[in-house]
C-alpha atoms as a PDB file:
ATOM      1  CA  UNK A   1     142.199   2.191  86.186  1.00  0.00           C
ATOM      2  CA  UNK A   2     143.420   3.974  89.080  1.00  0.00           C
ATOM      3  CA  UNK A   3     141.828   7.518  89.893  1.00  0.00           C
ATOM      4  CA  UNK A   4     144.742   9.864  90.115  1.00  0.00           C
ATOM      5  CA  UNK A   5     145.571  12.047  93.311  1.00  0.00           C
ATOM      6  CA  UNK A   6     144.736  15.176  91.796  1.00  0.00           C
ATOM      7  CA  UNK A   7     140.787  14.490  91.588  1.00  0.00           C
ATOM      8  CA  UNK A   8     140.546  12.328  94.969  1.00  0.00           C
ATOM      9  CA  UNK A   9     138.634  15.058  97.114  1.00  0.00           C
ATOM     10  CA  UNK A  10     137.901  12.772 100.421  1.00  0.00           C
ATOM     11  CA  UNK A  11     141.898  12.792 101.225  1.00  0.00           C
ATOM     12  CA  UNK A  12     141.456  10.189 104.392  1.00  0.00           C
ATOM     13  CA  UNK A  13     141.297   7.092 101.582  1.00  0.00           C
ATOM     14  CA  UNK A  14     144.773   7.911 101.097  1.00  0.00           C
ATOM     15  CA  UNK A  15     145.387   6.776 104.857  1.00  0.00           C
ATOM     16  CA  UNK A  16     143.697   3.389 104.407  1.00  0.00           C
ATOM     17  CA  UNK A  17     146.067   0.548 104.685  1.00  0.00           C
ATOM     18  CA  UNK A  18     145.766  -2.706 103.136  1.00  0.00           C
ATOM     19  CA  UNK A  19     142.879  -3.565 100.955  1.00  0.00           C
ATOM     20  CA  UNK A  20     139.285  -1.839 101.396  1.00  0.00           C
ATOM     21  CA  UNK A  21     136.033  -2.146  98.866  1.00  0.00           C
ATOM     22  CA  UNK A  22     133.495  -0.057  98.475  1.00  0.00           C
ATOM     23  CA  UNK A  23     130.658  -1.438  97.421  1.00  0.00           C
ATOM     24  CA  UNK A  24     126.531  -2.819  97.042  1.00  0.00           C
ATOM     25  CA  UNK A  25     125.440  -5.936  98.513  1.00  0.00           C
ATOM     26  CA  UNK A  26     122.987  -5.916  94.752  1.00  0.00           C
ATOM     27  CA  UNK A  27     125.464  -4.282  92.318  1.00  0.00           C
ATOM     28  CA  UNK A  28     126.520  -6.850  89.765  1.00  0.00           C
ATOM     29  CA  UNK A  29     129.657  -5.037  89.337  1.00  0.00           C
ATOM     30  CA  UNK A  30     130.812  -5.550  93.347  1.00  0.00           C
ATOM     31  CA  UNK A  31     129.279  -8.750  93.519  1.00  0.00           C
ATOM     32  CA  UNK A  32     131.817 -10.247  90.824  1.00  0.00           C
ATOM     33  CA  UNK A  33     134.688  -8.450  92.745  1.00  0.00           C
ATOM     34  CA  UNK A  34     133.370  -9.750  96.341  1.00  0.00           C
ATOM     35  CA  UNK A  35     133.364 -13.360  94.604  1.00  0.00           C
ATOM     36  CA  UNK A  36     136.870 -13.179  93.571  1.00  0.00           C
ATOM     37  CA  UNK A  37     138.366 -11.971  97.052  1.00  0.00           C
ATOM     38  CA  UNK A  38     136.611 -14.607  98.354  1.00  0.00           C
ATOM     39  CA  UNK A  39     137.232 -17.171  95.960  1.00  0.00           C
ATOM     40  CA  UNK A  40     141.104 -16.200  96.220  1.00  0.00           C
ATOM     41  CA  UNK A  41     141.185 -16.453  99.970  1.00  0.00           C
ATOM     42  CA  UNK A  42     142.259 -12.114 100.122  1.00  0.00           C
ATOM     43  CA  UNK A  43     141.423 -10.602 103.468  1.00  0.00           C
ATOM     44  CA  UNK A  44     139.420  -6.938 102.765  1.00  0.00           C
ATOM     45  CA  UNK A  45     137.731  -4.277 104.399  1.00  0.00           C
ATOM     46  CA  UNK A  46     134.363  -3.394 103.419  1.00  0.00           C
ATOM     47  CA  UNK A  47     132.572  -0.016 103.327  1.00  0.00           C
ATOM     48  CA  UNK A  48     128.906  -0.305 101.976  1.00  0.00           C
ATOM     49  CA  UNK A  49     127.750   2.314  99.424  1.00  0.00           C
ATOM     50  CA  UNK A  50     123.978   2.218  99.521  1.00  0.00           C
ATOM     51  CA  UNK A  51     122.600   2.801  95.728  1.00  0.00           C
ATOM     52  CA  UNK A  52     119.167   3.054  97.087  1.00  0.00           C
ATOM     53  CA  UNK A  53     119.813   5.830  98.956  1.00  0.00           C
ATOM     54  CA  UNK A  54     122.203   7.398  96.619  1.00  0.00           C
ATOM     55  CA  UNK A  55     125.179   7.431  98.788  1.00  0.00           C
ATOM     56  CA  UNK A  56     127.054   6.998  95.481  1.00  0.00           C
ATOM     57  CA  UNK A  57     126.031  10.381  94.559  1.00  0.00           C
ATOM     58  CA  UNK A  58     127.504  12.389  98.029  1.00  0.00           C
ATOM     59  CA  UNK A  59     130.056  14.103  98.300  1.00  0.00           C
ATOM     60  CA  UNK A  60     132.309  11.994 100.382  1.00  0.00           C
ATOM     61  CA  UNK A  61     132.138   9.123  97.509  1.00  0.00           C
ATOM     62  CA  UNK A  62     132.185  11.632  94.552  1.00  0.00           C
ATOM     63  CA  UNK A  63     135.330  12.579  96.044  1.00  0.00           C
ATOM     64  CA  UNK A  64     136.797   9.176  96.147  1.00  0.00           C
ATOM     65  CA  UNK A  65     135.474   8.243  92.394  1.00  0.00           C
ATOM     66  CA  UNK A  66     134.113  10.857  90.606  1.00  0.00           C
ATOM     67  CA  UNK A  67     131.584   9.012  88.154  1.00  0.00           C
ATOM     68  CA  UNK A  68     130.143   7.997  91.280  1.00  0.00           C
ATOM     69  CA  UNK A  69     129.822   4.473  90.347  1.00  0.00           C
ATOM     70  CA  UNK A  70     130.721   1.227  92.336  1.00  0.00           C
ATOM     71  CA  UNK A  71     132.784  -0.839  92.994  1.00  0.00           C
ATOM     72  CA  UNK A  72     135.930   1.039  94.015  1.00  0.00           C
ATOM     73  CA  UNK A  73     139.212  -0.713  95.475  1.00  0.00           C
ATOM     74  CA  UNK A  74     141.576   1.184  97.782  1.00  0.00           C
ATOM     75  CA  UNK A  75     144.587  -0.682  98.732  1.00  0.00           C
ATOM     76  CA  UNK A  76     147.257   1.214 100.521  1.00  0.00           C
ATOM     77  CA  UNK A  77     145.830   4.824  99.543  1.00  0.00           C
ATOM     78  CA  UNK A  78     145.707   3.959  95.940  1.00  0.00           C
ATOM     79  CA  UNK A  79     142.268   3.831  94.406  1.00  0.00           C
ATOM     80  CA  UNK A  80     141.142   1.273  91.679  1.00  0.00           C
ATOM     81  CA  UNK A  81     138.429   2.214  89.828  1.00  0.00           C
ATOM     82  CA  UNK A  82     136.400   0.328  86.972  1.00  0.00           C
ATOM     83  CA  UNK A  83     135.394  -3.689  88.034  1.00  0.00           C
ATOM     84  CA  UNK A  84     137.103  -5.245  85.342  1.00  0.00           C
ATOM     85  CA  UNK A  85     140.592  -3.825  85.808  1.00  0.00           C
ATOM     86  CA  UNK A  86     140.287  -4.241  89.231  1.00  0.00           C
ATOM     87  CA  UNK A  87     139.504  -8.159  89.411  1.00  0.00           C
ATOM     88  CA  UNK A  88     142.878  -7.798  87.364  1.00  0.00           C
ATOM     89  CA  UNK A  89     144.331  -6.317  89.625  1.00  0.00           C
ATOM     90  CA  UNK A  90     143.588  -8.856  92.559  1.00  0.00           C
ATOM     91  CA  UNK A  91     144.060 -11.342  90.748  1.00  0.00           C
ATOM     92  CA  UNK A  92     147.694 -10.758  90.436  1.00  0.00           C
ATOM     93  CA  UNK A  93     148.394 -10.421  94.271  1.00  0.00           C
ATOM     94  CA  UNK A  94     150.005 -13.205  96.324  1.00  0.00           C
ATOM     95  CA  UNK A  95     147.462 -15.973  97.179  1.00  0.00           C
ATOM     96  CA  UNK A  96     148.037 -19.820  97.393  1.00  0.00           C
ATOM     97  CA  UNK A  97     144.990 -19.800  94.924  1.00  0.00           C
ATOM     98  CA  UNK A  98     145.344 -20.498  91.324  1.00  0.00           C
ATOM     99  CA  UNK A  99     145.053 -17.738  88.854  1.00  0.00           C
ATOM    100  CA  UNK A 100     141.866 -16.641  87.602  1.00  0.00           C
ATOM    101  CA  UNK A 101     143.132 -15.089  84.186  1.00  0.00           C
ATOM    102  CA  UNK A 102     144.479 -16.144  80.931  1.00  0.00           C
ATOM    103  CA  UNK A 103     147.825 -18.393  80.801  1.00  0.00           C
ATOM    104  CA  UNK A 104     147.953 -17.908  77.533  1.00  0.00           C
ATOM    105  CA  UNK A 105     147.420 -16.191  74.270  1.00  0.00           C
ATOM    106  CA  UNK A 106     143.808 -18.425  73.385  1.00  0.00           C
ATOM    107  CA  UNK A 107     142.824 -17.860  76.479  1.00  0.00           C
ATOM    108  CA  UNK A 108     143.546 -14.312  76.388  1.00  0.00           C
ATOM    109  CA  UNK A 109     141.855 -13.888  73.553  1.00  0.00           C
ATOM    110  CA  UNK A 110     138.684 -15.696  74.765  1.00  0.00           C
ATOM    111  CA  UNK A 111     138.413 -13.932  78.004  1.00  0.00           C
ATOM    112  CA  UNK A 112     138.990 -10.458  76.258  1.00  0.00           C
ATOM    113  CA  UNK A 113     136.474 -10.967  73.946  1.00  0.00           C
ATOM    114  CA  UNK A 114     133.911 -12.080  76.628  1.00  0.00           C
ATOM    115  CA  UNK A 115     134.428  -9.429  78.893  1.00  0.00           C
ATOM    116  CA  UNK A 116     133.953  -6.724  76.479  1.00  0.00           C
ATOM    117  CA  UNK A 117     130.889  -8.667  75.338  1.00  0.00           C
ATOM    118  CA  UNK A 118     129.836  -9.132  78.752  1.00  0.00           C
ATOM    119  CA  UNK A 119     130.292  -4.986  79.355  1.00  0.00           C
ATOM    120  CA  UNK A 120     128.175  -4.725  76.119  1.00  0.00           C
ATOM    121  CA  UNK A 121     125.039  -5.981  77.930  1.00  0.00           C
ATOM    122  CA  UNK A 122     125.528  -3.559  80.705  1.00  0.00           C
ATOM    123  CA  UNK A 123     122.149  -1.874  79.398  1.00  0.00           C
ATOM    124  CA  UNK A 124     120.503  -5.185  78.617  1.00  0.00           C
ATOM    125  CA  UNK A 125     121.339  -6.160  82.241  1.00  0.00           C
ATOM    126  CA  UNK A 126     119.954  -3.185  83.943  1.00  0.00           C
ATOM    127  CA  UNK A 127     116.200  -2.896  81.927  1.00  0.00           C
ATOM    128  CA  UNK A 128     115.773  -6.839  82.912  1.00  0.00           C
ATOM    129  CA  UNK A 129     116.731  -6.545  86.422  1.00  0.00           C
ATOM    130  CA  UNK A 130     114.661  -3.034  86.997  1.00  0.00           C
ATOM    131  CA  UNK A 131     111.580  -4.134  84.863  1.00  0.00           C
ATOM    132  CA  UNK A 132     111.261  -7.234  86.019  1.00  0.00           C
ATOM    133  CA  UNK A 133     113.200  -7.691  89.213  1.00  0.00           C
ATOM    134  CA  UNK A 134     112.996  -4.094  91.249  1.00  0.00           C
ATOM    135  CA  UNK A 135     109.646  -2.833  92.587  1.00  0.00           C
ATOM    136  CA  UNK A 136     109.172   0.154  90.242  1.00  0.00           C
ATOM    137  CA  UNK A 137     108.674   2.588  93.171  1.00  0.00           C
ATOM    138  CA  UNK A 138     112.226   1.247  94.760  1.00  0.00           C
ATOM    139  CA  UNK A 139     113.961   1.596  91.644  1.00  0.00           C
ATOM    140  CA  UNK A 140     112.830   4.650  90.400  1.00  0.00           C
ATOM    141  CA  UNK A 141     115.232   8.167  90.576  1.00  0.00           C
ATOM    142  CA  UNK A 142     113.157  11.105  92.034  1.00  0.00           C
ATOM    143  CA  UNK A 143     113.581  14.470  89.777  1.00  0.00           C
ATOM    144  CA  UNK A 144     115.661  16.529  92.028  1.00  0.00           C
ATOM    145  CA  UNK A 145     118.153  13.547  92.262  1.00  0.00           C
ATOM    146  CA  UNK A 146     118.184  13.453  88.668  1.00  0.00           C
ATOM    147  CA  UNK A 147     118.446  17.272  87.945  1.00  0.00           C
ATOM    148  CA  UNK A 148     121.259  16.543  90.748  1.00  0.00           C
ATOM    149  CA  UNK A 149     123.227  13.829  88.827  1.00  0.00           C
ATOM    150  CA  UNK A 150     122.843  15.822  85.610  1.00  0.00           C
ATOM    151  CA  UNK A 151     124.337  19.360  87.198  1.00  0.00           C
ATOM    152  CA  UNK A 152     126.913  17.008  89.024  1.00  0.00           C
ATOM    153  CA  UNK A 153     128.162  14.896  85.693  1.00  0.00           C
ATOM    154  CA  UNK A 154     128.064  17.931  83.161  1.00  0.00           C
ATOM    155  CA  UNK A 155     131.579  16.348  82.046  1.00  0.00           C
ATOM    156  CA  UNK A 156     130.730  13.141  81.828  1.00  0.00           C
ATOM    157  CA  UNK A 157     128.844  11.771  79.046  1.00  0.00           C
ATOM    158  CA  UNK A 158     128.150   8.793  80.645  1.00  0.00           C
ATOM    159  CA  UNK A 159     126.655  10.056  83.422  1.00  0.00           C
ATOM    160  CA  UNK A 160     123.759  11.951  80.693  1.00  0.00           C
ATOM    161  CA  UNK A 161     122.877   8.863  79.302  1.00  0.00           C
ATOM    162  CA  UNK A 162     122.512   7.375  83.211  1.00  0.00           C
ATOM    163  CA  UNK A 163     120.530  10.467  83.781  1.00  0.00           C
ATOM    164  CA  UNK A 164     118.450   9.799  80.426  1.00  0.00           C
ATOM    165  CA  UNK A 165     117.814   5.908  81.198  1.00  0.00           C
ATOM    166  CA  UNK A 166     116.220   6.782  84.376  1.00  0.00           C
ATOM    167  CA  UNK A 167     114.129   9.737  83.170  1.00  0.00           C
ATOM    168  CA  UNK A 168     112.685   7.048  80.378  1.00  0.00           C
ATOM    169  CA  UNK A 169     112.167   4.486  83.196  1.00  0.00           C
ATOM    170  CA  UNK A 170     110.451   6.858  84.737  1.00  0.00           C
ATOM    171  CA  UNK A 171     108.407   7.924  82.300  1.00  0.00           C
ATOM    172  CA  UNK A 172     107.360   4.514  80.323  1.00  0.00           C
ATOM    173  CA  UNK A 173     109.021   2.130  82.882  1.00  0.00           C
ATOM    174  CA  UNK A 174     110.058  -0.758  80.850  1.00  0.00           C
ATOM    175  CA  UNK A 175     108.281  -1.508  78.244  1.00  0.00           C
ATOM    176  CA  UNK A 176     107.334  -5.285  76.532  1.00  0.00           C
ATOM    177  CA  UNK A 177     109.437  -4.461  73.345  1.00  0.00           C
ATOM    178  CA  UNK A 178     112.573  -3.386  75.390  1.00  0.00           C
ATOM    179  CA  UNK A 179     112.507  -6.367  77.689  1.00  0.00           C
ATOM    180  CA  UNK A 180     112.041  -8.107  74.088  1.00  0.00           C
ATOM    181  CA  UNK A 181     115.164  -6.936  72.745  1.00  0.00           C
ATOM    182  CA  UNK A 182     117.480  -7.436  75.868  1.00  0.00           C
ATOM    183  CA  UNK A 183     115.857 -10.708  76.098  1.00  0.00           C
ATOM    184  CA  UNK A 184     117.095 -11.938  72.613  1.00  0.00           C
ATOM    185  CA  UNK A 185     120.402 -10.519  73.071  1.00  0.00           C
ATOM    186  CA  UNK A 186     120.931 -12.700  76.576  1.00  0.00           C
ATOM    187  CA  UNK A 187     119.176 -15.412  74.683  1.00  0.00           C
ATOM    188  CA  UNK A 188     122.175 -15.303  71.735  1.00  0.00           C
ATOM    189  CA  UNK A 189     124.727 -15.099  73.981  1.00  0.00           C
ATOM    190  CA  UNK A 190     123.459 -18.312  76.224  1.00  0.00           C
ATOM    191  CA  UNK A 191     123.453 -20.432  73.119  1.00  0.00           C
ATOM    192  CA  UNK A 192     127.148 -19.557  72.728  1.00  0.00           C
ATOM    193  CA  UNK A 193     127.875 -20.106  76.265  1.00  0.00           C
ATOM    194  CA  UNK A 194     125.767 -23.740  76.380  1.00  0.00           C
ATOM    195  CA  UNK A 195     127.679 -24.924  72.738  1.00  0.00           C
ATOM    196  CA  UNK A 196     131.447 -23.701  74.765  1.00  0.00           C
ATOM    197  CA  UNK A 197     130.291 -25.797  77.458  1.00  0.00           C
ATOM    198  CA  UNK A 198     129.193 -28.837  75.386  1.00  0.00           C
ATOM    199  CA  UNK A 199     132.782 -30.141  76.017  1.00  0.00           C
ATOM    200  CA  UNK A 200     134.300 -28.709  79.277  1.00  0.00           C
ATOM    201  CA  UNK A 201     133.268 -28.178  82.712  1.00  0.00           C
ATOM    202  CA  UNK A 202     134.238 -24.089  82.650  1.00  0.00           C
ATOM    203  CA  UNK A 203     134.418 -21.714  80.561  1.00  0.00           C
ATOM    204  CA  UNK A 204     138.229 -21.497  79.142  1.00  0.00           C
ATOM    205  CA  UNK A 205     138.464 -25.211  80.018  1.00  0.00           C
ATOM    206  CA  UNK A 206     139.098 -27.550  82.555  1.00  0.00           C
ATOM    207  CA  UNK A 207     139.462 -24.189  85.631  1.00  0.00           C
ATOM    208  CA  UNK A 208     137.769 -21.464  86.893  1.00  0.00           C
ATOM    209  CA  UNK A 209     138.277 -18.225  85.319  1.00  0.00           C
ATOM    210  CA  UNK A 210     136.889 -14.751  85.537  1.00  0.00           C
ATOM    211  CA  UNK A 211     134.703 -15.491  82.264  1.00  0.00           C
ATOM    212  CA  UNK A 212     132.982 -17.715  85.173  1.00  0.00           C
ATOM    213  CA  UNK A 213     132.851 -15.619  87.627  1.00  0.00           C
ATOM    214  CA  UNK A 214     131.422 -12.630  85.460  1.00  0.00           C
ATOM    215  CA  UNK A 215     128.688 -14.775  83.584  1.00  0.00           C
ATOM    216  CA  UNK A 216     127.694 -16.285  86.594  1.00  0.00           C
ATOM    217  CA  UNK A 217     126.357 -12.672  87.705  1.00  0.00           C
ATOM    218  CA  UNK A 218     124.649 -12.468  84.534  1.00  0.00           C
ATOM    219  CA  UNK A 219     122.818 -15.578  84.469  1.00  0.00           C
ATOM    220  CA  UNK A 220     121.947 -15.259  87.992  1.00  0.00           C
ATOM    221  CA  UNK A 221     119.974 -12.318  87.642  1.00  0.00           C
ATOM    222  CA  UNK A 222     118.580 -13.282  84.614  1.00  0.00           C
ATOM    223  CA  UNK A 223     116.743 -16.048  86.504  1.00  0.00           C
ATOM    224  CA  UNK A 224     115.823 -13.706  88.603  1.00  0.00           C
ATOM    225  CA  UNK A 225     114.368 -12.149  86.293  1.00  0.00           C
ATOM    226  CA  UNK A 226     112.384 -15.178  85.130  1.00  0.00           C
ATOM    227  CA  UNK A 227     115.022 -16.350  82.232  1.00  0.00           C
ATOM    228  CA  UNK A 228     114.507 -20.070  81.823  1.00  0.00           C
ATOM    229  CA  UNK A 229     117.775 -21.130  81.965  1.00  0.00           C
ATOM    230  CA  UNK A 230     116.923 -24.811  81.515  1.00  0.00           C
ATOM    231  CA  UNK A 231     116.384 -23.597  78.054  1.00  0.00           C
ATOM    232  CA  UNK A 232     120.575 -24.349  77.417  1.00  0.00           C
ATOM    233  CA  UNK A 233     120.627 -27.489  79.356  1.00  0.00           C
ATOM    234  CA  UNK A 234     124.942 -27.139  79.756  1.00  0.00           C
ATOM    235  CA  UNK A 235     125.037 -23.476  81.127  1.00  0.00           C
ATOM    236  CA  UNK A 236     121.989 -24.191  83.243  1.00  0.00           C
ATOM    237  CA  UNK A 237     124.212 -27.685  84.743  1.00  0.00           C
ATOM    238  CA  UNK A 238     127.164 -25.122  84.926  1.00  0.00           C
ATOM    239  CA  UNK A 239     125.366 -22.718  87.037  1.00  0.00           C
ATOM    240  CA  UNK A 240     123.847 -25.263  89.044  1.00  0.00           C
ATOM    241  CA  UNK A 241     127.548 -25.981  89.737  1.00  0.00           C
ATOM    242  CA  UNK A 242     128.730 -22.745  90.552  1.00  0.00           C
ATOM    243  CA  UNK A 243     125.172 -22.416  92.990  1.00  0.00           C
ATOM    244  CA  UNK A 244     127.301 -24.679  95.201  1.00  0.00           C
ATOM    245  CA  UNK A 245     130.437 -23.263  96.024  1.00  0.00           C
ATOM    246  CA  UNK A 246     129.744 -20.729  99.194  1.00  0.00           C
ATOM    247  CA  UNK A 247     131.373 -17.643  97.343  1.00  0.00           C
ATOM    248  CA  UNK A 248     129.077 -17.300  94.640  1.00  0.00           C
ATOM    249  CA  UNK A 249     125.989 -17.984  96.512  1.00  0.00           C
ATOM    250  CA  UNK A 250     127.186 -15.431  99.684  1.00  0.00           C
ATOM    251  CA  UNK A 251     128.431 -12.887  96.981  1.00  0.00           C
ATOM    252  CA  UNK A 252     124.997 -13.309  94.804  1.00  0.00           C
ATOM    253  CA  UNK A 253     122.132 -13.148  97.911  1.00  0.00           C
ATOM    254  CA  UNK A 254     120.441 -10.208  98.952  1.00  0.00           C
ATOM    255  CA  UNK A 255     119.850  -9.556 102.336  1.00  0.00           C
ATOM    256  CA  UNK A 256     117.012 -11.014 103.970  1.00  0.00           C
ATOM    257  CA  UNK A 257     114.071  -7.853 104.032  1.00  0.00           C
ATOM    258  CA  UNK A 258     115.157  -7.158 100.546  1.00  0.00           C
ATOM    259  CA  UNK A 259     114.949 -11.423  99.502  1.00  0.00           C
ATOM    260  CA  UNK A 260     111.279 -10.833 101.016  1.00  0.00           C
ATOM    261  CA  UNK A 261     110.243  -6.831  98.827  1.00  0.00           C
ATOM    262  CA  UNK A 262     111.374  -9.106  95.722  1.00  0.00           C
ATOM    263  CA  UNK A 263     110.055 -12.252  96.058  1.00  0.00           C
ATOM    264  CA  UNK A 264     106.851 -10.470  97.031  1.00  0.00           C
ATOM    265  CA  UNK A 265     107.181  -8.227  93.775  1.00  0.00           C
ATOM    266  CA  UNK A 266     108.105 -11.162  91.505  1.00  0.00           C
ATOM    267  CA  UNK A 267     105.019 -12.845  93.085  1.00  0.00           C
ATOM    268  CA  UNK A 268     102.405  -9.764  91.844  1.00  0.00           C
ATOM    269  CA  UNK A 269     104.304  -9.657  88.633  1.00  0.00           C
ATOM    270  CA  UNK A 270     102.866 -13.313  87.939  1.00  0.00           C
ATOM    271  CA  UNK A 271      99.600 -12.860  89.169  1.00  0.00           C
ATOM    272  CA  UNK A 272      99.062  -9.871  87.162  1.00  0.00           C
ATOM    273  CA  UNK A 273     100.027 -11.459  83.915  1.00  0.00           C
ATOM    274  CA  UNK A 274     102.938  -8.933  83.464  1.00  0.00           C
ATOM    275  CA  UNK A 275     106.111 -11.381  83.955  1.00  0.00           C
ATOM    276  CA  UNK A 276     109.004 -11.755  81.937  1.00  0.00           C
ATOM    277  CA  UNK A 277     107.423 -14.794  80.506  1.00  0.00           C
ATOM    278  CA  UNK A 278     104.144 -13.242  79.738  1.00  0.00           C
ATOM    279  CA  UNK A 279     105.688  -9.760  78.338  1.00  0.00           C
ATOM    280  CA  UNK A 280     108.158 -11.737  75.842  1.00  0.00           C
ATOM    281  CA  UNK A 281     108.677 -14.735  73.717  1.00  0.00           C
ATOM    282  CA  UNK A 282     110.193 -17.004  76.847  1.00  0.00           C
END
């Protein structure tokens, strides 16, 4: 979707030549955006947007993408909003690089369906990765930023229930029969994903697609999160192979101090018997 001029309140975007991202090194969302420029060979200018310290939230972002949520894509003073449509979007720009996208109708099809069931674990996504993946006292929103993003999003009812996720995370953190439930809904959707790949090396066939690209981010951080993913012996080969092309592995990696604050967390999450594994039915 592209953000029309009319609620654009930072008016030097509309300056920027060529393409620029905006962005988290950790986001899911940019991190299947960063794979595809780099997978497609597109040269891009990056601006960081630091979640953690709620530079999504100011008002120089606000006023670049008013639901305050990365990625964003400005190319020539036009700005792209909503990861999905813009990984569309690049795609169909000149590269030397095959398409990523449907050719035709079954694959169309396929990759619709995937992507709006891959949106539909958004939630699923997010209490895995901050219950069993974020230090608590990292992830956590204080109140006065939350009071803030509710005043701020009063016309956006997605933004209330962002504002009531984090006040329940707060409060009760995530509990063993929410990790439960987001477990068995990744779980059903890997058994799909190992029985496509029974047969061919991606999934829409014999090339890389987008469906790769975006349930690449997904299984990723569910081993992360301690998801055995030699549990579907095909998606867990097809990862492996994914692991060793350069742009999913630069797009996927946190930086260094952070690698170190997670490892270290994952490490006290096993040694205090509150795991993934030891939480749910893994």
């Amino acid at each position: 979707m592209i953000i029309p001029d009319d609620q654009i309140e930072t008016p030097e975007v509309r300056s920027w030549q060529g393409l620029h991202l905006l962005h988290f090194q950790s986001s899911s969302c940019s991190q299947k955006v960063r794979v595809l420029l780099r997978e497609k060979g597109i040269e891009w200018t990056s601006h960081p947007v630091d979640l953690s310290r709620d530079q999504h939230v100011t008002p120089w972002f606000m006023g670049i993408n008013p639901r305050g949520v990365v990625p964003v894509l400005v190319h020539d003073g036009v700005v792209h909003a909503e990861s999905n449509d813009i990984l569309e979007y690049l795609d169909a720009l000149p590269s030397d690089q095959p398409s990523f996208f449907p050719q035709d109708e079954a694959e169309r099809r396929i990759v619709q369906q995937d992507l709006i069931l891959e949106d539909s674990l958004h939630m699923d996504l997010r209490n895995l990765t901050m219950g069993f993946i974020m230090p608590y006292r990292l992830a956590r929103k204080s109140k006065a930023t939350l009071t803030r993003w509710e005043t701020e999003g009063k016309t956006n009812p997605k933004r209330a229930v962002e504002v009531q996720w984090w006040r329940d995370y707060a409060r009760n953190g995530i509990p063993a029969a929410t990790a439960q439930r987001s477990v068995d809904a990744h779980r059903d959707v890997f058994v799909r994903l190992d029985e496509r790949l029974t047969d061919s090396p991606w999934l829409i066939g014999d090339r890389l697609s987008v469906l790769d690209i975006s349930w690449f981010i997904t299984t990723t951080r569910l081993a992360h999160a301690g998801y055995p993913l030699d549990n579907h012996p095909h998606l867990n080969e097809w990862h492996a192979r994914l692991e060793s092309r350069p742009a999913f592995t630069t797009e996927t990696s946190d930086p260094r101090p952070m690698q170190i604050a997670l490892n270290a967390y994952q490490a006290y999450r096993r040694f205090t018997k509150t795991a993934l594994r030891d939480v749910t039915d893994l």
